[in-house]
N, C-alpha and C. Protein backbone atom coordinates (compact mmCIF):
# COMPACT_ATOMS: atom_id res chain seq x y z
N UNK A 1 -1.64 6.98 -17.48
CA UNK A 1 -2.72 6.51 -16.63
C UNK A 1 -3.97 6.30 -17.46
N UNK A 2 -5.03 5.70 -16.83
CA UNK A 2 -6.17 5.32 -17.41
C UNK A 2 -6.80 6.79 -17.66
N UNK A 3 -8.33 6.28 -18.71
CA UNK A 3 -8.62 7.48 -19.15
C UNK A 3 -9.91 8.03 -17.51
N UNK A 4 -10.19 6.67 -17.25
CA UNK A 4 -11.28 6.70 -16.00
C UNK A 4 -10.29 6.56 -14.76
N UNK A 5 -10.19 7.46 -13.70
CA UNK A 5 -9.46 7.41 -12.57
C UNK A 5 -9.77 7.05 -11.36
N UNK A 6 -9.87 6.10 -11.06
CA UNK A 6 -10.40 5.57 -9.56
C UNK A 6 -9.99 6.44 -8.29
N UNK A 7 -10.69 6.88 -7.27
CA UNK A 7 -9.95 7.53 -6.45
C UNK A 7 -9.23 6.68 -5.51
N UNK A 8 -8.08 6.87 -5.21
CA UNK A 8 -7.32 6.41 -4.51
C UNK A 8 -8.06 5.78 -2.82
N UNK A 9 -8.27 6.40 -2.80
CA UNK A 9 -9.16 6.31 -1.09
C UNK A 9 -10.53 5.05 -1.40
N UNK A 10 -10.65 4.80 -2.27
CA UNK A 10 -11.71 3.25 -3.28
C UNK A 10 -10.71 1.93 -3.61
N UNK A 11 -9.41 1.95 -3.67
CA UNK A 11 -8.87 1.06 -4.07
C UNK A 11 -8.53 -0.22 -2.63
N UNK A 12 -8.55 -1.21 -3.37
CA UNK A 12 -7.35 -2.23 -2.45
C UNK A 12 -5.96 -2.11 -2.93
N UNK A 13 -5.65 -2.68 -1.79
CA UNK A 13 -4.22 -2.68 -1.99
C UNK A 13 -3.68 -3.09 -3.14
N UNK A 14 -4.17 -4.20 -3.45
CA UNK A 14 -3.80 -4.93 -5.27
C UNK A 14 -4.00 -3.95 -6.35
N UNK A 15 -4.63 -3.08 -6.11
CA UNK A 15 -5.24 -2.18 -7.67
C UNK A 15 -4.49 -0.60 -7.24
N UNK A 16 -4.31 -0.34 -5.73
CA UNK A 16 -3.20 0.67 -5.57
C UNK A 16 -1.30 0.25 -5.91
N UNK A 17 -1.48 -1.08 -5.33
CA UNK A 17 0.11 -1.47 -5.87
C UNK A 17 0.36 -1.74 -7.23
N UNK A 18 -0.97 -1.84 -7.95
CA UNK A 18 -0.54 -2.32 -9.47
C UNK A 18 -0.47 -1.16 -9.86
N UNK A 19 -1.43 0.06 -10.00
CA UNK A 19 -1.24 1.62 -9.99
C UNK A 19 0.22 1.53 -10.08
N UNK A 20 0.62 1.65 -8.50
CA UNK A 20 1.71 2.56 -8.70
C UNK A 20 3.04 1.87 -9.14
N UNK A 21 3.21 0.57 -9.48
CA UNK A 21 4.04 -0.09 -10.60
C UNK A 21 4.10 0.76 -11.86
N UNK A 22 2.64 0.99 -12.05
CA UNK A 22 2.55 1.40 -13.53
C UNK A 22 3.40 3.04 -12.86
N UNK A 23 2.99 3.76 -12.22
CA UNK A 23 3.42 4.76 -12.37
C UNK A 23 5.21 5.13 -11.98
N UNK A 24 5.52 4.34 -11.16
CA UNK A 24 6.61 4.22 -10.79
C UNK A 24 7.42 3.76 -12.59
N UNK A 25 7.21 2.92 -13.78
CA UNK A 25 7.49 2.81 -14.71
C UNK A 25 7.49 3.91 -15.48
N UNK A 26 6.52 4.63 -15.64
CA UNK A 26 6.57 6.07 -16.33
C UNK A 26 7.52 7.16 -15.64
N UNK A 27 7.53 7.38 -14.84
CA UNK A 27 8.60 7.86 -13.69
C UNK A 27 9.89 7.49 -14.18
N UNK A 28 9.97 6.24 -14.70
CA UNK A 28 11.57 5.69 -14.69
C UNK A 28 12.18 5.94 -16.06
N UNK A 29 11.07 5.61 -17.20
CA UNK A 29 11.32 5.89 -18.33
C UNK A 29 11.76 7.60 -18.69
N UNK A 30 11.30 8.35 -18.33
CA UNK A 30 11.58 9.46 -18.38
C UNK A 30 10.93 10.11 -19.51
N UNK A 31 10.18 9.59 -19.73
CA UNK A 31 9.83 10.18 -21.07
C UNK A 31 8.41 10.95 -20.90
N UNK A 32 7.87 11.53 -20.31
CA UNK A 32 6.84 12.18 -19.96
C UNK A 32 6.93 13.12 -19.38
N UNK A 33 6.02 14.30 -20.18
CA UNK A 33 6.41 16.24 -19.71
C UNK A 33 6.34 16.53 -18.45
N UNK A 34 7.18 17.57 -17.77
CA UNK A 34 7.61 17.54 -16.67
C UNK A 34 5.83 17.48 -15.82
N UNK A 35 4.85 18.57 -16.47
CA UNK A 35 3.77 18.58 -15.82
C UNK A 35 3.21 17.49 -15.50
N UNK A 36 3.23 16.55 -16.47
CA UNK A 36 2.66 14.84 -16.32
C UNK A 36 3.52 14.20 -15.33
N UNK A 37 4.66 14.42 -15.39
CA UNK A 37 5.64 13.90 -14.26
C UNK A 37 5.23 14.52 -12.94
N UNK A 38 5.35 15.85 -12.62
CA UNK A 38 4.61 16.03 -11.25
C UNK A 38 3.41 15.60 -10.88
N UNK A 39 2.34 15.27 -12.17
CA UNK A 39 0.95 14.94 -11.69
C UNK A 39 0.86 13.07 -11.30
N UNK A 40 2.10 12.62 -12.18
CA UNK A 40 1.96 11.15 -11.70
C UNK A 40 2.65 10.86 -10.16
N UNK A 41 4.05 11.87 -10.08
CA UNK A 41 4.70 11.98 -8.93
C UNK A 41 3.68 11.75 -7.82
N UNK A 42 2.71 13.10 -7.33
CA UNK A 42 1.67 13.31 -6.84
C UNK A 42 0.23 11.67 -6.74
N UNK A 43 0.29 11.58 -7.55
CA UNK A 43 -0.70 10.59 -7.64
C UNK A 43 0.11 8.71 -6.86
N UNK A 44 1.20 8.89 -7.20
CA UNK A 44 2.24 8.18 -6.95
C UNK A 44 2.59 7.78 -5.01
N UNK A 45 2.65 9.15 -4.59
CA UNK A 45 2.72 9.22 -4.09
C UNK A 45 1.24 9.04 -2.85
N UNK A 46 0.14 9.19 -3.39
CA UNK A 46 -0.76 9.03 -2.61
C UNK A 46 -1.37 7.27 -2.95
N UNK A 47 -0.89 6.52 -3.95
CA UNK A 47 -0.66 5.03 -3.52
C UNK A 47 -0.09 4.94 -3.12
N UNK A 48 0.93 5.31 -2.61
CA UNK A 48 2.21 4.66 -1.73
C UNK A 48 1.55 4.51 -0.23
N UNK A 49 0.59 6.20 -0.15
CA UNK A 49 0.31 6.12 1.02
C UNK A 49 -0.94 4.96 1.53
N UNK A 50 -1.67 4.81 0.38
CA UNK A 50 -2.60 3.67 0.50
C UNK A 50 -2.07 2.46 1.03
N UNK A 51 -1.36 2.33 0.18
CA UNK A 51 -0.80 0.87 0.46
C UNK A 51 -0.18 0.47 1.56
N UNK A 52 0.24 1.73 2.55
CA UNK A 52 0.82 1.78 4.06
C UNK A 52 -0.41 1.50 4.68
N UNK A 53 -1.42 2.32 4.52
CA UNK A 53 -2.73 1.86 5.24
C UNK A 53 -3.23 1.07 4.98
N UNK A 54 -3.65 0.21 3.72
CA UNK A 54 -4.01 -1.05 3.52
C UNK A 54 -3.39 -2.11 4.46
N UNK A 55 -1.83 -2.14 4.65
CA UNK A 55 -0.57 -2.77 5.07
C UNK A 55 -1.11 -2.86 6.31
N UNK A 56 -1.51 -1.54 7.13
CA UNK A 56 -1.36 -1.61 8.68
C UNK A 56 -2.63 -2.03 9.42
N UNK A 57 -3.64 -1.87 8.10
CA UNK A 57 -5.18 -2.55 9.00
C UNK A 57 -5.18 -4.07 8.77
N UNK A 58 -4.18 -4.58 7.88
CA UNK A 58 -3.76 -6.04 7.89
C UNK A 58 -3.26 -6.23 8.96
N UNK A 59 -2.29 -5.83 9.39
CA UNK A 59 -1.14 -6.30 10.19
C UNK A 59 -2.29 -5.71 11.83
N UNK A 60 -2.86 -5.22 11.96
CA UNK A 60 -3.76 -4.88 12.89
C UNK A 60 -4.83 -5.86 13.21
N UNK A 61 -5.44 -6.49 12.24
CA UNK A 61 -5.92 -7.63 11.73
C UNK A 61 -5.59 -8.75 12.83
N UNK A 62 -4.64 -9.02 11.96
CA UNK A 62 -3.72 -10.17 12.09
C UNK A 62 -3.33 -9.84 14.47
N UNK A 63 -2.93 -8.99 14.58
CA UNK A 63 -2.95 -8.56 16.14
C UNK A 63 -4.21 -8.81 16.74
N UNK A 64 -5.09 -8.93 16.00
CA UNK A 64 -5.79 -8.63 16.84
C UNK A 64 -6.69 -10.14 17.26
N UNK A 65 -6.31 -10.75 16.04
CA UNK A 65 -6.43 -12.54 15.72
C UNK A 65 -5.76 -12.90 16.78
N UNK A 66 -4.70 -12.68 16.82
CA UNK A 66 -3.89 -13.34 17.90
C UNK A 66 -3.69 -13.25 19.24
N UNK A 67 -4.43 -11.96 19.11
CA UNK A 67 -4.49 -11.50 21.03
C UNK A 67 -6.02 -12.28 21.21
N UNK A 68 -6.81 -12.58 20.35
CA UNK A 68 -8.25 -13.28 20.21
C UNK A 68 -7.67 -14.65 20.67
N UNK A 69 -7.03 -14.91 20.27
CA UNK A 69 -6.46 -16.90 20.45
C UNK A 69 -5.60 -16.69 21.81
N UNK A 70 -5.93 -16.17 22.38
CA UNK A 70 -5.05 -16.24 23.61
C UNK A 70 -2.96 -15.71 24.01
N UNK A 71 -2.51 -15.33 22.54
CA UNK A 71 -1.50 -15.29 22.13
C UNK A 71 -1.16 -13.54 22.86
N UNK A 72 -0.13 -13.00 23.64
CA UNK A 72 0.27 -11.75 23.68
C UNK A 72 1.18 -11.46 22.43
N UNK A 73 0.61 -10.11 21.37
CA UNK A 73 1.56 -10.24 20.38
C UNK A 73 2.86 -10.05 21.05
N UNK A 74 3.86 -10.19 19.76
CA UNK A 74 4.88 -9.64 19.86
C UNK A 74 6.29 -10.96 20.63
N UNK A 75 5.15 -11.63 21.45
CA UNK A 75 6.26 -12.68 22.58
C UNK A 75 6.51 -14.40 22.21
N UNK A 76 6.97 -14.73 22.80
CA UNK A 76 6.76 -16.64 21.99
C UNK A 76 7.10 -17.26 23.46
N UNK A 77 6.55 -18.17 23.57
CA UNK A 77 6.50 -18.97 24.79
C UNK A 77 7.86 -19.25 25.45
N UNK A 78 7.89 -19.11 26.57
CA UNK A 78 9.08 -19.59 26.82
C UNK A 78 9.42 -20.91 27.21
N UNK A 79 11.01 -21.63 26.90
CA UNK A 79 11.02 -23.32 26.73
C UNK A 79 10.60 -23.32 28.29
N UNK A 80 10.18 -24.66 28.08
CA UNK A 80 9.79 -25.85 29.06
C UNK A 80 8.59 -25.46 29.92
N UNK A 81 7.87 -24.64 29.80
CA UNK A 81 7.06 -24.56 29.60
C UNK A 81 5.74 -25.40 29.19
């Protein structure tokens, strides 16, 4: 990881998913002491969780656009109509 650590709870989604690429790579390689491995695990794990919440105030977003345009989510018109 970097030598300066952004806190997780500051990032977008782009700079939490690129994070945890990188860390998910160190993870895979195996080559890092078990302590560094639990601390990236850990850190790993709390982008993952970012990126669910980044994910769902999009997709909340996006609901809420569409119930704005007259649209009920979730349904699609029915034919002939």
């Amino acid at each position: 990881m970097s030598e300066t650590v952004k806190p997780v709870d500051q990032m977008s989604f782009e700079q939490a998913m690129a994070e945890l690429e990188q860390v998910v790579g160190q993870l895979e390689r195996g080559d890092v002491p078990l302590e560094q491995s639990i601390k990236l695990y850990e850190r790993g794990a709390a982008l993952k969780a970012r990126c669910e919440e980044k994910l769902k105030e999009a997709e909340e977003k996006v609901e809420l656009i569409r119930a704005q345009e007259g649209r009920a989510v979730g349904t699609t018109p029915a034919e002939g109509l």
